[in-house]
Protein backbone atom coordinates (compact mmCIF):
# COMPACT_ATOMS: atom_id res chain seq x y z
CA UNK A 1 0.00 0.00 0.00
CA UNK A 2 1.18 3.60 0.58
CA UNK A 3 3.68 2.72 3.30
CA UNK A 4 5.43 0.33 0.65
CA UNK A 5 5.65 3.87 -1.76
CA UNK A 6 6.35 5.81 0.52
CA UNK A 7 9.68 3.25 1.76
CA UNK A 8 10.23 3.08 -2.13
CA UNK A 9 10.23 6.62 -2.83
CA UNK A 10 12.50 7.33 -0.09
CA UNK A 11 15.36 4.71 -1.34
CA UNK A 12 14.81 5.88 -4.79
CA UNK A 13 15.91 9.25 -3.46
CA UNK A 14 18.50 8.23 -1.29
CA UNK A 15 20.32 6.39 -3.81
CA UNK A 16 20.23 9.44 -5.96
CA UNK A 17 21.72 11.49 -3.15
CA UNK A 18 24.51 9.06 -2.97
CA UNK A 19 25.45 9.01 -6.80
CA UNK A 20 25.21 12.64 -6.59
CA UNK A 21 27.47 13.11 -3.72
CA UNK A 22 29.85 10.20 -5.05
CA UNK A 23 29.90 10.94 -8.80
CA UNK A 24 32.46 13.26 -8.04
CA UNK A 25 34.54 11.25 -6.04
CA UNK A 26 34.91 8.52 -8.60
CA UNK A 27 35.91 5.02 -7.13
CA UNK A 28 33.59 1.98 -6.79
CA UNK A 29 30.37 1.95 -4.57
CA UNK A 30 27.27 0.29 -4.17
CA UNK A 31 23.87 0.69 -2.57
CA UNK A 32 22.15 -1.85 -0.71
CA UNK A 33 18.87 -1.66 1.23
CA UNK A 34 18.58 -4.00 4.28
CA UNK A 35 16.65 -4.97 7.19
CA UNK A 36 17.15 -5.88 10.54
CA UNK A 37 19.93 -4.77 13.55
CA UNK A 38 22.12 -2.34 11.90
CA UNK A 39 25.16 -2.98 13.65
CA UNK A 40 25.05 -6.57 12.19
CA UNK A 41 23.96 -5.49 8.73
CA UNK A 42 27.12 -3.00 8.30
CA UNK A 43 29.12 -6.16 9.87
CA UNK A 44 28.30 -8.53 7.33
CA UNK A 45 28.79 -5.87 4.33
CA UNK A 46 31.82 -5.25 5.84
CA UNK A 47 32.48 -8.47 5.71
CA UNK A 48 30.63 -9.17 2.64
CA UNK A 49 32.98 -6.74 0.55
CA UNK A 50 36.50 -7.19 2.47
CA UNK A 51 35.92 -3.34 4.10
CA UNK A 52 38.74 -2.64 5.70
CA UNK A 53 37.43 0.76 7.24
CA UNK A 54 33.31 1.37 8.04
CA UNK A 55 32.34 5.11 8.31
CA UNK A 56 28.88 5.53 10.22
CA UNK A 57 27.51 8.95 11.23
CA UNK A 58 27.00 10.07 14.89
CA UNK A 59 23.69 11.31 15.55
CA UNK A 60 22.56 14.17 16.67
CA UNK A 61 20.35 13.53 18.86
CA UNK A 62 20.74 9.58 21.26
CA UNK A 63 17.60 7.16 20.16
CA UNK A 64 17.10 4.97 23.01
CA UNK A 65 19.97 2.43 23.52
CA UNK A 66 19.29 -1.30 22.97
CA UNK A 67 20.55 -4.00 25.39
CA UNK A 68 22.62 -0.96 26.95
CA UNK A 69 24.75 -0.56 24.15
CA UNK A 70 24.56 1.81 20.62
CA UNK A 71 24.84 0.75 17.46
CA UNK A 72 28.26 2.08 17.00
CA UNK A 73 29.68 0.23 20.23
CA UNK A 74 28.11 -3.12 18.78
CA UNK A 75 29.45 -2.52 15.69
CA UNK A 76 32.88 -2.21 16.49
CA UNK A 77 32.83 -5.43 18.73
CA UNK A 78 31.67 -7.40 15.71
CA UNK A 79 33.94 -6.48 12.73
CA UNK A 80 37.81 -6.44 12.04
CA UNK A 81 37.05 -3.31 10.04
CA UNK A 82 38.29 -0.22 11.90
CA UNK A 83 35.20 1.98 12.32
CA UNK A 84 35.41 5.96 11.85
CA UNK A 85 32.67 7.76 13.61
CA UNK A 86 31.82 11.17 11.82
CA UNK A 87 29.52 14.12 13.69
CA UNK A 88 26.09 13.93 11.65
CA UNK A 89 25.77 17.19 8.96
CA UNK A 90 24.60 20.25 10.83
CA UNK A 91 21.48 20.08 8.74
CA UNK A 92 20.49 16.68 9.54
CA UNK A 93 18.34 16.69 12.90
């Protein structure tokens, strides 16, 4: 229904964002949409491509923790990949 088309149109323009922002940069990349704990997700990409470094923003605002622990701290305890922790965009709220 309209919460599928809504969750479709936002992808579609997320991935746009990305090859605008990338096309510059040049390089390989590749978008994936997935679901579930996002600490494990990024994990097994990481793994999935060989990452050897994992860049996740730091949000501006704290969403509740689960089991005690953030997404970021979770993340780092299950991949080899260093992860860099960036502050989120000053327009992003």
């Amino acid at each position: 229904g309209s919460l599928l088309m809504a969750n479709l149109e936002a992808t579609d323009a997320l991935h746009v964002e990305c090859e605008l922002m990338l096309a510059a940069h040049g390089g390989p990349w590749s978008f994936e949409v997935r679901q579930g704990d996002p600490a494990s997700e990024l994990g097994h990409a990481a793994d999935r491509y060989g990452a050897g470094m994992i860049v996740v923003g730091n949000s501006r605002h704290r969403l509740p923790r689960v089991v005690g622990t953030s997404v970021t701290d979770r993340l780092i305890r299950r991949t080899a990949a260093s992860v860099l922790v960036v502050p989120s965009a000053p327009w992003i709220k």
